[in-house]
C-alpha atoms as a PDB file:
ATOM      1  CA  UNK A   1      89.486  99.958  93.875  1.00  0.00           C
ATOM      2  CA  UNK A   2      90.686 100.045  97.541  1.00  0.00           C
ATOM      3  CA  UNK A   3      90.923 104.000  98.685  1.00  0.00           C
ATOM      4  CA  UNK A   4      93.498 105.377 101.145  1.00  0.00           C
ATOM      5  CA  UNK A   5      93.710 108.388 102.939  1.00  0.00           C
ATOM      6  CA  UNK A   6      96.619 109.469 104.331  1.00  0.00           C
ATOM      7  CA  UNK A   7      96.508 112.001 107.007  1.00  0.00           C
ATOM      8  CA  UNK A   8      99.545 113.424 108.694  1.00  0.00           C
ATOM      9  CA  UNK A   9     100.481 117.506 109.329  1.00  0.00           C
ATOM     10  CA  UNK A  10     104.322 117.091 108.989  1.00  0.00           C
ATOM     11  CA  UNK A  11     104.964 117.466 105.190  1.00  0.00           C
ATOM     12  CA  UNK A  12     107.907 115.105 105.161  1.00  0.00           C
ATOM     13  CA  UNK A  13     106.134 112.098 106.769  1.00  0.00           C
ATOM     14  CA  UNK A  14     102.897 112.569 104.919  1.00  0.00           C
ATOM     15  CA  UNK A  15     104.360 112.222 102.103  1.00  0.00           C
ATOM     16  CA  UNK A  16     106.822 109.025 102.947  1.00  0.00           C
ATOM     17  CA  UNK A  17     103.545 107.488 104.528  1.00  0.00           C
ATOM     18  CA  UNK A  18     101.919 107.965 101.111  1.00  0.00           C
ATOM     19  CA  UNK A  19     104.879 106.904  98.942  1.00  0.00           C
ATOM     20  CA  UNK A  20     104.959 103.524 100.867  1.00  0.00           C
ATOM     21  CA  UNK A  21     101.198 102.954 100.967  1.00  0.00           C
ATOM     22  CA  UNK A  22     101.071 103.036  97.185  1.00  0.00           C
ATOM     23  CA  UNK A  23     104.678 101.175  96.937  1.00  0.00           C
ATOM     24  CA  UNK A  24     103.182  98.156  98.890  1.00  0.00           C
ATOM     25  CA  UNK A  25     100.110  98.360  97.079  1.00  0.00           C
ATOM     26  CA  UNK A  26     101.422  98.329  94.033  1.00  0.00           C
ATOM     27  CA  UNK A  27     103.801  94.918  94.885  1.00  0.00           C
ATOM     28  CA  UNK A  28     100.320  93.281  96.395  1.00  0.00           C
ATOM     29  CA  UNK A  29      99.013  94.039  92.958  1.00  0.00           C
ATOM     30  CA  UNK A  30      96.043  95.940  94.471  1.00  0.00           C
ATOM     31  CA  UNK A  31      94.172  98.582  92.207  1.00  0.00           C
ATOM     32  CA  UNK A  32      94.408 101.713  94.410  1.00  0.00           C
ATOM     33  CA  UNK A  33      94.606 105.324  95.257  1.00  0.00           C
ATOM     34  CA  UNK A  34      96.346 106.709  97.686  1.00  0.00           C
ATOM     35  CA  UNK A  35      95.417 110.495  98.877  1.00  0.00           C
ATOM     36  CA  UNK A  36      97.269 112.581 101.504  1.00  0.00           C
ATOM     37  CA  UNK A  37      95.465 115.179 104.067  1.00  0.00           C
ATOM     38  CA  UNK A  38      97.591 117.463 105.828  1.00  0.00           C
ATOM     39  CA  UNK A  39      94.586 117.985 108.439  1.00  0.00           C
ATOM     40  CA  UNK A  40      92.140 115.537 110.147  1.00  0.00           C
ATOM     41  CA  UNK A  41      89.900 118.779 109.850  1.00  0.00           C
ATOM     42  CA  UNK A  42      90.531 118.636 106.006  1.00  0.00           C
ATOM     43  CA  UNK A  43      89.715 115.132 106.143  1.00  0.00           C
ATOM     44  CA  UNK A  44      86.752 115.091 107.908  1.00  0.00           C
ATOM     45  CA  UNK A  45      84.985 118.041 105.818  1.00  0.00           C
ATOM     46  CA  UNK A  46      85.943 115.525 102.794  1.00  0.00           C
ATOM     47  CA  UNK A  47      84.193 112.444 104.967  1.00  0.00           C
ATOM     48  CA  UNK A  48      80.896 114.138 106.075  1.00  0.00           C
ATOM     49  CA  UNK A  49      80.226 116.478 102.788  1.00  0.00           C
ATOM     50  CA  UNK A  50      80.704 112.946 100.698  1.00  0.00           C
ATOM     51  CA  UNK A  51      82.706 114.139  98.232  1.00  0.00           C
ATOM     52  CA  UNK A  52      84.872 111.338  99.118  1.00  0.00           C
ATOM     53  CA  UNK A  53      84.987 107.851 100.532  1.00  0.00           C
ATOM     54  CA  UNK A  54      87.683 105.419 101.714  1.00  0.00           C
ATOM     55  CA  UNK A  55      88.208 102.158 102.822  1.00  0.00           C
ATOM     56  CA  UNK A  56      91.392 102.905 105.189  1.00  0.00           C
ATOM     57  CA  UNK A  57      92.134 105.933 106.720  1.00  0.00           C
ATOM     58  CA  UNK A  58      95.706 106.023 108.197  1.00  0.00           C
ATOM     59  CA  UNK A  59      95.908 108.162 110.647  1.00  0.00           C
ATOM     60  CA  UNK A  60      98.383 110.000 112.840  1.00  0.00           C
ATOM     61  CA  UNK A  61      97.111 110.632 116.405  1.00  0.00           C
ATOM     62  CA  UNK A  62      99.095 113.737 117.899  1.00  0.00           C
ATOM     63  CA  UNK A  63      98.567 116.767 115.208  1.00  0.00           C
ATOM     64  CA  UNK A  64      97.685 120.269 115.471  1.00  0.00           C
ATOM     65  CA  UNK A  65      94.161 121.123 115.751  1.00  0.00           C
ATOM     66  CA  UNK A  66      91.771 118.071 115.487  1.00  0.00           C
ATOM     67  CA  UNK A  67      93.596 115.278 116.416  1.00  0.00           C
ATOM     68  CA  UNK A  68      93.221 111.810 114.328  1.00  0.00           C
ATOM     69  CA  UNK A  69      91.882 110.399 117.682  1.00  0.00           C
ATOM     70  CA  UNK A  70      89.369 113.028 118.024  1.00  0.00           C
ATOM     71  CA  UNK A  71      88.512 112.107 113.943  1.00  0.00           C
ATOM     72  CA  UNK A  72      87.842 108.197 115.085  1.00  0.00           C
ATOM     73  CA  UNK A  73      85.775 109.148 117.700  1.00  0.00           C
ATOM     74  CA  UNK A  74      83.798 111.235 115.738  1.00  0.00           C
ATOM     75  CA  UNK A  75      83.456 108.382 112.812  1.00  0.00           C
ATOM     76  CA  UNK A  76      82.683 105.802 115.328  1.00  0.00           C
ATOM     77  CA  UNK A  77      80.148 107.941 116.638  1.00  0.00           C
ATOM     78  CA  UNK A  78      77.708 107.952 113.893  1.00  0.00           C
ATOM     79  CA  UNK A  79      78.740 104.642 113.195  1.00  0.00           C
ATOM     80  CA  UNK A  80      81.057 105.155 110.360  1.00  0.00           C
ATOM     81  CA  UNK A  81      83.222 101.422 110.353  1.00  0.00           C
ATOM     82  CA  UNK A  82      85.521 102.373 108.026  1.00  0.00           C
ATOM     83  CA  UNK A  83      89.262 100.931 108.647  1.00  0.00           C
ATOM     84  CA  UNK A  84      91.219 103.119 111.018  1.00  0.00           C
ATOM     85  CA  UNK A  85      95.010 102.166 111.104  1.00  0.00           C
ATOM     86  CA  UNK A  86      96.718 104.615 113.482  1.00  0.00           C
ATOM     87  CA  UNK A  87     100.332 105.294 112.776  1.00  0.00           C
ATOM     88  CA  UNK A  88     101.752 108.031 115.959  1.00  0.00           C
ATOM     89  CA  UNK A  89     105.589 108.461 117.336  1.00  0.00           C
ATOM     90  CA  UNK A  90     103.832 108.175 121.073  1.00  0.00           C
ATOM     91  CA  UNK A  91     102.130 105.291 122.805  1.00  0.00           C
ATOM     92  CA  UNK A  92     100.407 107.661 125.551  1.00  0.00           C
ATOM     93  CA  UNK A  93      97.177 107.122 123.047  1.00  0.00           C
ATOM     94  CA  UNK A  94      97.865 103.498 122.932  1.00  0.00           C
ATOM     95  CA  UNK A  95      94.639 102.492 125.545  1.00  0.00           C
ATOM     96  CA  UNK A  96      92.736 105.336 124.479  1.00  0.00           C
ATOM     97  CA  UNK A  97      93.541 103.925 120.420  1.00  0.00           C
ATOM     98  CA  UNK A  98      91.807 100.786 120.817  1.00  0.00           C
ATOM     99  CA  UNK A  99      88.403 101.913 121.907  1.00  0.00           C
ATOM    100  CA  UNK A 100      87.674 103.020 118.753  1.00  0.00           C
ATOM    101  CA  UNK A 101      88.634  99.619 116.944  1.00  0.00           C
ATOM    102  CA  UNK A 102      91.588 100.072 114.441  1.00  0.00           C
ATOM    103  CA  UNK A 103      93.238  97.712 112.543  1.00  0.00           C
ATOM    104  CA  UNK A 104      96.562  98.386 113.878  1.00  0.00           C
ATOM    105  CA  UNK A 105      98.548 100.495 115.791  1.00  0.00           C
ATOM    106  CA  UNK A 106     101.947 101.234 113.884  1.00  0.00           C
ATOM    107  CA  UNK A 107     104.506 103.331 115.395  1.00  0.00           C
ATOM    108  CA  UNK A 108     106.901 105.740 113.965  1.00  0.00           C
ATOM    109  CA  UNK A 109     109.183 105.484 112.221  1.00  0.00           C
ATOM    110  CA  UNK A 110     107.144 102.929 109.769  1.00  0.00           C
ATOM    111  CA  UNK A 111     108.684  99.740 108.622  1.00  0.00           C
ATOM    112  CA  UNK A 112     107.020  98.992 105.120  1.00  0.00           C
ATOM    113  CA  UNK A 113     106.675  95.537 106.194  1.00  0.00           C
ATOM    114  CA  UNK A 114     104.687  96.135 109.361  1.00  0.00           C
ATOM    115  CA  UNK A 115     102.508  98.252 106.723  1.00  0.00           C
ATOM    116  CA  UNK A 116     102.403  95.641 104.199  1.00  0.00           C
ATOM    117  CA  UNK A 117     100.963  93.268 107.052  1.00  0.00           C
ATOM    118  CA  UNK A 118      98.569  95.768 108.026  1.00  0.00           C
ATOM    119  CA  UNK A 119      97.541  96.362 104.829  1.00  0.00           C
ATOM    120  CA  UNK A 120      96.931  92.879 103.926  1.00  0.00           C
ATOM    121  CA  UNK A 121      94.993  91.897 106.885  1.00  0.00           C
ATOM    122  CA  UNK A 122      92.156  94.881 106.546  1.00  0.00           C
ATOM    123  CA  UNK A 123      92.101  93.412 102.913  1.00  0.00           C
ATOM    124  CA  UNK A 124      91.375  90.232 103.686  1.00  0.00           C
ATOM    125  CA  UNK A 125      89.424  90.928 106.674  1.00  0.00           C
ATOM    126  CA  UNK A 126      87.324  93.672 105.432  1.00  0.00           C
ATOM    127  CA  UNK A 127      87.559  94.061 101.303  1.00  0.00           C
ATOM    128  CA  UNK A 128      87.693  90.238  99.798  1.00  0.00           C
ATOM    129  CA  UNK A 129      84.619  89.454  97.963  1.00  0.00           C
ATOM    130  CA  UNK A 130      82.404  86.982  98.960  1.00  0.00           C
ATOM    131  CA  UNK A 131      80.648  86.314  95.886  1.00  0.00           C
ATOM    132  CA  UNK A 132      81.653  86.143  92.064  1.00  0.00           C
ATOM    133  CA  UNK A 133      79.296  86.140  89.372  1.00  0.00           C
ATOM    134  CA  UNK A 134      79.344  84.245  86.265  1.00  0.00           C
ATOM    135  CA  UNK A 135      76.205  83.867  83.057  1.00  0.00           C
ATOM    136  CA  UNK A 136      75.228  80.862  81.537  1.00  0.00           C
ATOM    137  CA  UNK A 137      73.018  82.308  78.390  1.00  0.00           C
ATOM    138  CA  UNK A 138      70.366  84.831  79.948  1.00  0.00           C
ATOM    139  CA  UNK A 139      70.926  83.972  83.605  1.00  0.00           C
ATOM    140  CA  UNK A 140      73.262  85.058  86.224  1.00  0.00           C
ATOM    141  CA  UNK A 141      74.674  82.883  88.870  1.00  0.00           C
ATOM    142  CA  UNK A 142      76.289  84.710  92.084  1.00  0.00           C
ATOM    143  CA  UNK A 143      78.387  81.961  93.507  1.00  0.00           C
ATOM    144  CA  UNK A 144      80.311  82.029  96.862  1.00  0.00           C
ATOM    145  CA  UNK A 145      83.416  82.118  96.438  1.00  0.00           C
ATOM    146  CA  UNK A 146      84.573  79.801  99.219  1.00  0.00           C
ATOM    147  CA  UNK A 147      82.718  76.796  98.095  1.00  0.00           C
ATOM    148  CA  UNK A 148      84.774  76.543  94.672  1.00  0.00           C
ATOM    149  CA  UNK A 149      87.725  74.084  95.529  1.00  0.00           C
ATOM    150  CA  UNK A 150      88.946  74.424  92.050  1.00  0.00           C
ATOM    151  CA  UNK A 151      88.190  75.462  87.998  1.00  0.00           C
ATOM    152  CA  UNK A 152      88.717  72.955  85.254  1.00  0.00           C
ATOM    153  CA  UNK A 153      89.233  74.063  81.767  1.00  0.00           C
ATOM    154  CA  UNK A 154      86.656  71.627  79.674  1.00  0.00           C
ATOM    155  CA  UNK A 155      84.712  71.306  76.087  1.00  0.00           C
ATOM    156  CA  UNK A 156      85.395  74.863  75.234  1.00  0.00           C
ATOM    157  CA  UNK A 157      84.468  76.129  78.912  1.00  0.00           C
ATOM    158  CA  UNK A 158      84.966  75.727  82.567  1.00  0.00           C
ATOM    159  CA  UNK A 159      83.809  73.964  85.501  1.00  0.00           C
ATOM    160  CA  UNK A 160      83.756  74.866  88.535  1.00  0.00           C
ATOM    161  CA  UNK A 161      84.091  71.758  90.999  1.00  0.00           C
ATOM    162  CA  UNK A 162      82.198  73.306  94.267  1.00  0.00           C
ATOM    163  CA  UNK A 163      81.772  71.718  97.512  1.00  0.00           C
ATOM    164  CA  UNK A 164      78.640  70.925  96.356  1.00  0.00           C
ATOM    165  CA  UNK A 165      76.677  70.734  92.776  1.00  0.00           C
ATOM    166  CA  UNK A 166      79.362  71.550  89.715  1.00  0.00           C
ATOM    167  CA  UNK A 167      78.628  74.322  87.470  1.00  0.00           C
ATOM    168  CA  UNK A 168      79.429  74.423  83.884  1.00  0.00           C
ATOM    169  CA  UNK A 169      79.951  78.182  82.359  1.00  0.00           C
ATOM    170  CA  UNK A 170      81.370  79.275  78.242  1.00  0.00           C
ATOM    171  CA  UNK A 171      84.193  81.291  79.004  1.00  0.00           C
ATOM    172  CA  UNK A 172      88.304  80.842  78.917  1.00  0.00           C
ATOM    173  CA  UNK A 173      89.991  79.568  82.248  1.00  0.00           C
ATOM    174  CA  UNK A 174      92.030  82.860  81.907  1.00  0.00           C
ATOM    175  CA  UNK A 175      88.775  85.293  81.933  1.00  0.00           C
ATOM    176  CA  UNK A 176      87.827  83.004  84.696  1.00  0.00           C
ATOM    177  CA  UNK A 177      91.181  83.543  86.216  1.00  0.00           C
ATOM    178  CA  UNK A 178      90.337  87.425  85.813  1.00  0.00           C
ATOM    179  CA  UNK A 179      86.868  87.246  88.038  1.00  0.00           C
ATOM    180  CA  UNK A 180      88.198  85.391  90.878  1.00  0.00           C
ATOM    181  CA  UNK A 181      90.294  87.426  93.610  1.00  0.00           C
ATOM    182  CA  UNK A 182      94.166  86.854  93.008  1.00  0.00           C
ATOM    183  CA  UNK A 183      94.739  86.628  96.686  1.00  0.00           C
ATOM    184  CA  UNK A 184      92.906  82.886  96.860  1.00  0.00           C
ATOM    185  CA  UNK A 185      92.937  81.698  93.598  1.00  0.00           C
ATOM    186  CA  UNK A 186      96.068  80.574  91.557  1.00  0.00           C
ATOM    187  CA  UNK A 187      97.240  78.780  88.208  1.00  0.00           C
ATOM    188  CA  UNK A 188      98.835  75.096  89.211  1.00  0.00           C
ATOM    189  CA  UNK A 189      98.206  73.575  85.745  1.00  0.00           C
ATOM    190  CA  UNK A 190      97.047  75.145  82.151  1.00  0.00           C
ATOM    191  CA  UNK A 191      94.511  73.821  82.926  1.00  0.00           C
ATOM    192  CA  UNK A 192      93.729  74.836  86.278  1.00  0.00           C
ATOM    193  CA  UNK A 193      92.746  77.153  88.929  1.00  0.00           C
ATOM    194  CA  UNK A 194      92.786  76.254  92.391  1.00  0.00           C
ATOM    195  CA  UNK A 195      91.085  77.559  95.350  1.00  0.00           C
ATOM    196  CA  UNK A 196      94.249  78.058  97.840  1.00  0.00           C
ATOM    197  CA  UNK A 197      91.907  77.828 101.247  1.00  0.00           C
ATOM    198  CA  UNK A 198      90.700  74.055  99.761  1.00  0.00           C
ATOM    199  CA  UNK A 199      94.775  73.341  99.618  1.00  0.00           C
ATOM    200  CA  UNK A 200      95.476  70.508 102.331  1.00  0.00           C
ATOM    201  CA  UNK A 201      98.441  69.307 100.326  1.00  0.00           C
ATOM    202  CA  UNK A 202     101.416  71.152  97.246  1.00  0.00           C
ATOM    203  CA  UNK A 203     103.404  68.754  96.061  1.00  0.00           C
ATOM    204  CA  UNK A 204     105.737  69.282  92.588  1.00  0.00           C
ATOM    205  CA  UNK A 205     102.943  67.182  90.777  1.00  0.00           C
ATOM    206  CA  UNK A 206      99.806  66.912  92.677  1.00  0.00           C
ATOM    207  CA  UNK A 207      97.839  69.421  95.032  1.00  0.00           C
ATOM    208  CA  UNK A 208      96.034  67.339  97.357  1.00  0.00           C
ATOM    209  CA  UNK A 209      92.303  69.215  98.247  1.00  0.00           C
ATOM    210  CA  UNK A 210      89.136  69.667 100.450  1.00  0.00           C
ATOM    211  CA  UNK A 211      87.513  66.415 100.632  1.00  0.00           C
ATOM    212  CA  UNK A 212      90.711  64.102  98.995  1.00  0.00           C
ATOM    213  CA  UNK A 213      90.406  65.720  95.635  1.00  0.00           C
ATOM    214  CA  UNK A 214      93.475  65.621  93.715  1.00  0.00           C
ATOM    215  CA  UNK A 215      94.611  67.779  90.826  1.00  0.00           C
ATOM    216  CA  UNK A 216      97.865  68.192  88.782  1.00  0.00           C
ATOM    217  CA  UNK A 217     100.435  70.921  89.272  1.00  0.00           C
ATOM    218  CA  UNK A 218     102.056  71.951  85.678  1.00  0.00           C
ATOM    219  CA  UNK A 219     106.017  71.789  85.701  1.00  0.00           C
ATOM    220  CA  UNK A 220     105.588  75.538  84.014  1.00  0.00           C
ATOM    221  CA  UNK A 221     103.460  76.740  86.875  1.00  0.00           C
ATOM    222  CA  UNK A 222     105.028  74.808  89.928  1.00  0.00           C
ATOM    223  CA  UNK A 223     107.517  77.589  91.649  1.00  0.00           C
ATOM    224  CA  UNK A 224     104.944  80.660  90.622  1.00  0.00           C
ATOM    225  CA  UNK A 225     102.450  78.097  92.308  1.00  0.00           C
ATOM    226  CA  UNK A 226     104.441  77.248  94.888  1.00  0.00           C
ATOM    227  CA  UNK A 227     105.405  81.322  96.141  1.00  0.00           C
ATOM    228  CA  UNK A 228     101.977  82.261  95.887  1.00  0.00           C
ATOM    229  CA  UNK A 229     100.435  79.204  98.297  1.00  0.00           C
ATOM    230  CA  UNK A 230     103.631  80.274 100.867  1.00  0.00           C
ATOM    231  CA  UNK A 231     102.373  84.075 100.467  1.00  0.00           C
ATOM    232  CA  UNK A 232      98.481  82.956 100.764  1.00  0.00           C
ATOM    233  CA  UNK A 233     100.065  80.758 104.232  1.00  0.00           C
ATOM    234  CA  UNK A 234     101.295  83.630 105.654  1.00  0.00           C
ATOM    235  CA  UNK A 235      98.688  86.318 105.056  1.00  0.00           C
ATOM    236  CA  UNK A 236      96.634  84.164 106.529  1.00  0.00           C
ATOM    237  CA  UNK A 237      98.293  82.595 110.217  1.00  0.00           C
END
């Protein structure tokens, strides 16, 4: 699950920051909670006593009391490298903001789809697995995921075509579908999954891969197909 905290002291734009985190979220189809802090002092006790962790904190800089600068500094200090995305009506911080590596630096007001973009990149960036793991009887195979170009549905199983030795595995295509992350891997055929980083070529009945491998594209699946290599192109430029 990918955590947010929110942390903003004017009651009005803590909340709106927190209604369009989980709004975006929720249209990326990314299991998440979003929680608001009307202090950075609040949010820091909740850091250091580890009663809570996050993967982005989204910060506003100028607030009363500890600032959400003076919070990064303090994270970055002991070497905390959690996601920082600063979100402030003022650029005076703007130099200062970058020497404690965020992701971004959004001003107010937000636009959702500056935040979506933000969003997406500390996901992929930060929070995409690297591995997937799959059993074959009493062993357990931790595969990276970048090396499978693409998953055939076959005797009752899978197989995954990798860049190097194909593995075999007894499960469905759809659990399969269900391991791999949704942001790289897509259904172009009943029966198959492709790897959408191994795409070098969509066409309406072929996708052309790593390596000149060729596999068909389902008339069902084409469009769905089609959107979701156009929204893997541009999270990634």
């Amino acid at each position: 699950m990918y955590r947010v905290a929110v942390c903003d002291d004017e009651k009005t734009a803590l909340e709106e920051l927190c209604r369009i985190c989980g709004s975006t979220l929720t249209q990326m189809e990314v299991e998440h909670e979003v929680k608001p802090f009307s202090s950075a002092r609040d949010l820091a006790d909740a850091l250091t006593s580890g009663r809570e962790r996050f993967d982005l904190l989204c910060l506003d800089i100028c607030m009363e009391g500890k600032t959400g600068m003076a919070l990064a500094h303090e994270l970055r200090a002991r070497d905390d490298q959690t996601s920082i995305l600063f979100i402030s009506s003022s650029e005076d911080y703007l130099r200062e903001g970058y020497s404690v590596r965020p992701i971004q630096y959004l001003s107010k007001p937000l636009r959702a789809e500056e935040l979506e973009e933000a969003l997406r990149g500390d996901l992929r960036r930060n929070h995409s697995p690297k591995l997937v793991t799959f059993r074959r009887g009493n062993r357990t195979s931790a595969l990276p995921i970048a090396e499978i170009l693409y998953v055939e549905s076959r005797d009752h199983g899978i197989c995954l075509h990798m860049s190097g030795e194909d593995r075999s595995f007894s499960m469905s295509l759809t659990e399969a579908e269900q391991m791999l992350p949704r942001e790289q891997f897509c259904r172009c055929h009943n029966s198959f999954l492709v790897n959408m980083s191994a795409i070098q070529e969509f066409s309406r009945s072929w996708v052309t891969l790593t390596g000149d491998r060729t596999i068909p594209v389902g008339r069902r699946y084409y469009e769905q197909a089609q959107s979701r290599f156009i929204q893997y192109l541009n999270a990634n430029r």
